[in-house]
Protein backbone atom coordinates (compact mmCIF):
# COMPACT_ATOMS: atom_id res chain seq x y z
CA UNK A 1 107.15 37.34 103.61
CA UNK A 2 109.61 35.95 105.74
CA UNK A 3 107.66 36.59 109.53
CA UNK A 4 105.63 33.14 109.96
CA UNK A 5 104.11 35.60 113.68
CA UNK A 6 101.70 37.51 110.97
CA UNK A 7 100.29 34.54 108.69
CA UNK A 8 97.56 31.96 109.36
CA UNK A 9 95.61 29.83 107.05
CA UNK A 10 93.23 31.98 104.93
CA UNK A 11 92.89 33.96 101.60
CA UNK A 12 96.07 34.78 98.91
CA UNK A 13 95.93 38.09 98.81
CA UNK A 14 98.91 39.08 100.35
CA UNK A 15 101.92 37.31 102.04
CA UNK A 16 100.64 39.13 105.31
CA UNK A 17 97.61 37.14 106.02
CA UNK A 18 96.02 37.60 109.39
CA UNK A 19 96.63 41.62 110.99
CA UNK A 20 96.01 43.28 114.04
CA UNK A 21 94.34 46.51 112.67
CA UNK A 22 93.91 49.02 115.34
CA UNK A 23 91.77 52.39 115.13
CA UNK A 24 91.02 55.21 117.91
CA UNK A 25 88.40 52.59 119.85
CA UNK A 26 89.82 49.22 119.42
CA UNK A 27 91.72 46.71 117.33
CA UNK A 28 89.89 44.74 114.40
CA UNK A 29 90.88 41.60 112.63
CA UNK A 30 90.79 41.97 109.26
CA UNK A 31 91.81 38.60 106.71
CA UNK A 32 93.46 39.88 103.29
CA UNK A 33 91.66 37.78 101.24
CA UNK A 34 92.80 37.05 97.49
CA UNK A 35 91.00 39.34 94.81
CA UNK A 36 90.90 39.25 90.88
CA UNK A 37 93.41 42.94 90.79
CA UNK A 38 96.94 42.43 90.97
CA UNK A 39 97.01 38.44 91.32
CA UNK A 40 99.23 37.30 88.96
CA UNK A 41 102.63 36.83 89.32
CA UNK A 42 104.93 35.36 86.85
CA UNK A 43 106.92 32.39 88.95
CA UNK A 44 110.93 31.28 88.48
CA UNK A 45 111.24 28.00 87.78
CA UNK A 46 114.00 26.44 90.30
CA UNK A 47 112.71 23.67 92.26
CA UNK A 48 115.67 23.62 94.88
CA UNK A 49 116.80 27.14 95.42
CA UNK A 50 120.22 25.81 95.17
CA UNK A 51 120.00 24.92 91.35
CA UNK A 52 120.80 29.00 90.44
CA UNK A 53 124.25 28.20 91.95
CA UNK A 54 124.63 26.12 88.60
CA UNK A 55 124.55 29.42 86.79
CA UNK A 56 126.46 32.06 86.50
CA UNK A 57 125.21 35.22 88.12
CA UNK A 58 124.59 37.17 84.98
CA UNK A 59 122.58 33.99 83.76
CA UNK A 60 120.41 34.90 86.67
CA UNK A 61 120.15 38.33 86.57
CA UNK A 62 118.79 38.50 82.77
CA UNK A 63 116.69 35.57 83.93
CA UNK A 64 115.18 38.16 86.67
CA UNK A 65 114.75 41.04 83.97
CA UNK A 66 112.92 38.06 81.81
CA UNK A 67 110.77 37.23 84.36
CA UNK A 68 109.99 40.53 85.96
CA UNK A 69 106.45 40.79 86.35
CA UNK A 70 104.23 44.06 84.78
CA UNK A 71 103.49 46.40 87.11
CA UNK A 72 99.59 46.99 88.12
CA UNK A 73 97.57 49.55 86.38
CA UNK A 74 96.26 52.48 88.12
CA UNK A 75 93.10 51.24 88.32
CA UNK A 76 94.21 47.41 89.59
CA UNK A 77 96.19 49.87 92.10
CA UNK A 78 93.18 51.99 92.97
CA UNK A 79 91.31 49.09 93.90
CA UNK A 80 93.29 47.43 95.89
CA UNK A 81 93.92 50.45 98.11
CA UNK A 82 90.19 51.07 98.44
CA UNK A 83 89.82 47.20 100.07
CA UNK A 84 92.43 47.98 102.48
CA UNK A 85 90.85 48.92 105.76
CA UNK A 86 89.99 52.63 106.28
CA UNK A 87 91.54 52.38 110.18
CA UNK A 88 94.94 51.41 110.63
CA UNK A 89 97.31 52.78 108.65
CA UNK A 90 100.06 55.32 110.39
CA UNK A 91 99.85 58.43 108.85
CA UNK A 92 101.58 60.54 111.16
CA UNK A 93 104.92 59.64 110.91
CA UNK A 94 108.29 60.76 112.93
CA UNK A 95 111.33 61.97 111.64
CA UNK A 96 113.24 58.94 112.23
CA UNK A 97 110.61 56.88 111.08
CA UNK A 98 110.00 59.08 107.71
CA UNK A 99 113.68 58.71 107.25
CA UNK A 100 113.57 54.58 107.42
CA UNK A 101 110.78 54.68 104.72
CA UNK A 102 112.35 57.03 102.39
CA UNK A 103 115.09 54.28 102.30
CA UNK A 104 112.74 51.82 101.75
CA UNK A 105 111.40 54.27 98.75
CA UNK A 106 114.78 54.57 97.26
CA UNK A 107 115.51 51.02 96.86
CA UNK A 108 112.49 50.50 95.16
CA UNK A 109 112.89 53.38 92.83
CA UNK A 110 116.70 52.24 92.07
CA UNK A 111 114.93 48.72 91.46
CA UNK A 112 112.11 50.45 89.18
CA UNK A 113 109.54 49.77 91.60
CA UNK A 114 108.35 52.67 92.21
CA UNK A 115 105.02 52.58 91.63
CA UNK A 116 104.76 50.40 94.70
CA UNK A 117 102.76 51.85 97.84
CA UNK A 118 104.25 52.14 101.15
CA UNK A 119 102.07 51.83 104.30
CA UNK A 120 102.94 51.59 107.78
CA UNK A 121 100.34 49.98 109.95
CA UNK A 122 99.67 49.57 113.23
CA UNK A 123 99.57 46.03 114.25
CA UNK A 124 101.33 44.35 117.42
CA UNK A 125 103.77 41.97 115.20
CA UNK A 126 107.03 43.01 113.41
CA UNK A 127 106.65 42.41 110.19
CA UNK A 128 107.07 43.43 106.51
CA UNK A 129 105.12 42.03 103.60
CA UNK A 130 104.05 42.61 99.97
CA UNK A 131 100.39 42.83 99.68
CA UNK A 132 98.76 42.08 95.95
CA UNK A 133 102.06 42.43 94.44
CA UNK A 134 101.62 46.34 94.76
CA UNK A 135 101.60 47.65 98.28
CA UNK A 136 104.95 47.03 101.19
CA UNK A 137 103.04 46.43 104.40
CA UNK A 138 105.18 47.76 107.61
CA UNK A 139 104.63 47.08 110.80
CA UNK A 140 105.17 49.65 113.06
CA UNK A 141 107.16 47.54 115.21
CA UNK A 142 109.28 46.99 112.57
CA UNK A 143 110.13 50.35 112.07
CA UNK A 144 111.24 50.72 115.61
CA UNK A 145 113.37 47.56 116.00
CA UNK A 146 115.33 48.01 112.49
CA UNK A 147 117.69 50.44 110.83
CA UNK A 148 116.98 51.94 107.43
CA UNK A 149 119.90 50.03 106.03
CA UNK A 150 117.97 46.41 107.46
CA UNK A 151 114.46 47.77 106.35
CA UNK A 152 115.48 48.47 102.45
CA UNK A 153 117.37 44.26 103.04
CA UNK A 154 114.08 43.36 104.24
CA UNK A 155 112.17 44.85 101.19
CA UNK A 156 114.40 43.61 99.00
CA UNK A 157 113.42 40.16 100.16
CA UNK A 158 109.78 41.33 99.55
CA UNK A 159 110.41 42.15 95.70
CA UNK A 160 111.71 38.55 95.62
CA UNK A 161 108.20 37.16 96.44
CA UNK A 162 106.80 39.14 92.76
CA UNK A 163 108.80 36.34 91.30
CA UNK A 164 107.41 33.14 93.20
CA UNK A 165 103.51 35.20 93.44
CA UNK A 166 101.62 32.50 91.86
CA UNK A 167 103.49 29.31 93.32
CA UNK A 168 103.89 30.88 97.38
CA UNK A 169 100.26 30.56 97.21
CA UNK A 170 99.44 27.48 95.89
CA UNK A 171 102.14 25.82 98.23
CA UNK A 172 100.56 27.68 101.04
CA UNK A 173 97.03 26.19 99.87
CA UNK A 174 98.13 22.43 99.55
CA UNK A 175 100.16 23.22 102.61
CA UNK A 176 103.75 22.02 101.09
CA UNK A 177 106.12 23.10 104.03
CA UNK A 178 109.21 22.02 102.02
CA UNK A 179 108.11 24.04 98.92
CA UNK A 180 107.41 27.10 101.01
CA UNK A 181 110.59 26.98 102.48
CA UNK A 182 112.48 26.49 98.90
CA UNK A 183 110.33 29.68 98.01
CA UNK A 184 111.56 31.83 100.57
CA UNK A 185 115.01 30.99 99.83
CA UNK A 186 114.52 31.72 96.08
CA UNK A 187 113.67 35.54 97.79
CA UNK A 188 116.48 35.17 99.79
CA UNK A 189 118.70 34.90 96.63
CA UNK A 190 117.16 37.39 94.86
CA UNK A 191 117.44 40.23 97.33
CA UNK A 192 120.98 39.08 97.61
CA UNK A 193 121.80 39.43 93.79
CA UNK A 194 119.62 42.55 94.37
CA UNK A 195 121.56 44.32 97.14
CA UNK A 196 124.71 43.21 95.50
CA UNK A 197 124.32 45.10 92.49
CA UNK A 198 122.80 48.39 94.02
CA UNK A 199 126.41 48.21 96.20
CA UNK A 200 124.49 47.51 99.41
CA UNK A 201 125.07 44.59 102.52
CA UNK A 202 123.39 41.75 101.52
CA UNK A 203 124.13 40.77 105.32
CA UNK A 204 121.45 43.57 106.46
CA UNK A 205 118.67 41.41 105.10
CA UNK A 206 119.55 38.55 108.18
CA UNK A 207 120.28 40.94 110.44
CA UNK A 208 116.69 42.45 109.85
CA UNK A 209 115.11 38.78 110.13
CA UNK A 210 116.56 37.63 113.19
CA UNK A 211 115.90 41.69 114.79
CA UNK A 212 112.04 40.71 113.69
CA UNK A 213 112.06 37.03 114.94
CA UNK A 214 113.43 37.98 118.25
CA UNK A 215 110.97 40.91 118.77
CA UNK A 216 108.27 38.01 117.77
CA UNK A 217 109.28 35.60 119.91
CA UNK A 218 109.73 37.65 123.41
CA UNK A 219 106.08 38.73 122.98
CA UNK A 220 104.21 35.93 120.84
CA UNK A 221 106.25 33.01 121.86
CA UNK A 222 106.58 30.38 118.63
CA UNK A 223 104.48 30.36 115.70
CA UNK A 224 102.32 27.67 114.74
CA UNK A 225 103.86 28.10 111.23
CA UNK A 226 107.34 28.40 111.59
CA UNK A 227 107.64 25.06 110.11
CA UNK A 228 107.25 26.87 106.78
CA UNK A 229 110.06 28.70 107.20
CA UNK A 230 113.98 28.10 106.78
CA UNK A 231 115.42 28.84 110.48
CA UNK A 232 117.83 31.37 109.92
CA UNK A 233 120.71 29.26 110.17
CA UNK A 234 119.55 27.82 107.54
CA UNK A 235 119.33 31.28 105.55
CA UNK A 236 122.49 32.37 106.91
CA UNK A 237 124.30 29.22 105.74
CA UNK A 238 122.50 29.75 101.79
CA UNK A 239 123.12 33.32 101.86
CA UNK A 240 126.79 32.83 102.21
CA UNK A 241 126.43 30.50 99.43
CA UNK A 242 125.29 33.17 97.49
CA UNK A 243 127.79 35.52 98.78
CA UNK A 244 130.65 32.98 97.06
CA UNK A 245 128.65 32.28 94.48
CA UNK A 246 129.00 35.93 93.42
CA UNK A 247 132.50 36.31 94.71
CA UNK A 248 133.55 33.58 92.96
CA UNK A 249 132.80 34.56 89.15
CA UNK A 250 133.36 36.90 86.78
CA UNK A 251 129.91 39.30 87.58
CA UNK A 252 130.84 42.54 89.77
């Protein structure tokens, strides 16, 4: 998850750690706490996110295919729906807003994925996060303040953090800033690859980031963990990398 406004030290269930649930008589705070369903991830190997620019591109695709991780079962998925929290989720949605998740639905079916859940909840933060490696957590507010084209960039970066499950969290436990930031650069790169090859702008994903960080920001002020993030000049500058690194060999 690349929004440091929505996590806080806690549980590994989900890259979304700390929401703003709201019901019809007032908001709850619920934790997403790690479970046994759905935990395991398998993890990419690259200590410095840079070290895939070594490769060529189809190196890293088939090296994505390798390492793609199974999906749930039904029941893993059944369960982990029933511990989400019975108030919260928007189930009324507008046209425009149907429209921006249907677009978020068809990238993960061109990406078999899906048998992923989409939810959009009602919490005060942008934000968009995979939850037990089954289940693309919206924000509300991040429906509003991006286009569909951003929102399928930003879920793209989402499927990157399947890759990196088991190692996000155990940074995040010893509290290893620098790793964490390596990590979310690894996602960066892989919803690059991944936009690339379903002919979409890898450039969306950014735009999407710095849309969500500025919406943040105006009404939260700084994070007390945005020192586990990359600044996004710091993404921008790697995902042009990436952009050359593509350009420059012989993959499409």
């Amino acid at each position: 998850m690349a929004y440091p406004h929505t996590r806080t030290p806690g549980g590994g269930g989900s890259s979304l750690y700390l929401l703003r649930w709201s019901g019809t008589a007032a908001i709850g705070v619920l934790v997403l706490l790690s479970s046994a369903v759905a935990a395991d991830g398998q993890t990419l190997t690259f200590r410095d996110p840079r070290e895939l620019l070594a490769e060529e591109p189809a190196a890293f695709i088939e090296l994505l295919e390798a390492a793609r991780p199974s999906p749930v079962s039904l029941e893993e998925m059944a369960a982990i729906l029933r511990a989400l929290p019975p108030e919260g989720e928007v189930t009324s949605l507008g046209a425009l807003t149907q429209q921006k998740v249907d677009a978020v639905r068809q990238l993960l079916t061109a990406t078999r994925r899906d048998w992923y859940e989409i939810k959009v909840i009602d919490v005060p933060q942008a934000a968009i996060a995979l939850h037990a490696r089954a289940v693309v957590l919206i924000s509300a507010p991040t429906v509003a303040v991006v286009n569909a084209a951003e929102l399928q960039a930003a879920a793209a970066h989402e499927i990157g953090h399947e890759y990196v499950w088991t190692e996000w969290h155990r940074a995040h436990q010893h509290g290893d800033q620098e790793r964490l930031k390596e990590l979310e650069l690894v996602c960066d790169a892989i919803a690059v690859v991944t936009l690339r090859q379903l002919g979409m702008d890898p450039s969306r994903m950014l735009d999407a980031m710095e849309k969500i960080a500025r919406f943040n920001r105006e009404r939260f002020g700084a994070a007390t963990s945005e020192k586990n993030y990359p600044t996004l000049g710091e993404r921008r500058a790697f995902a042009r990398q990436i952009q050359r690194w593509l350009q420059d060999s012989s993959w499409p």
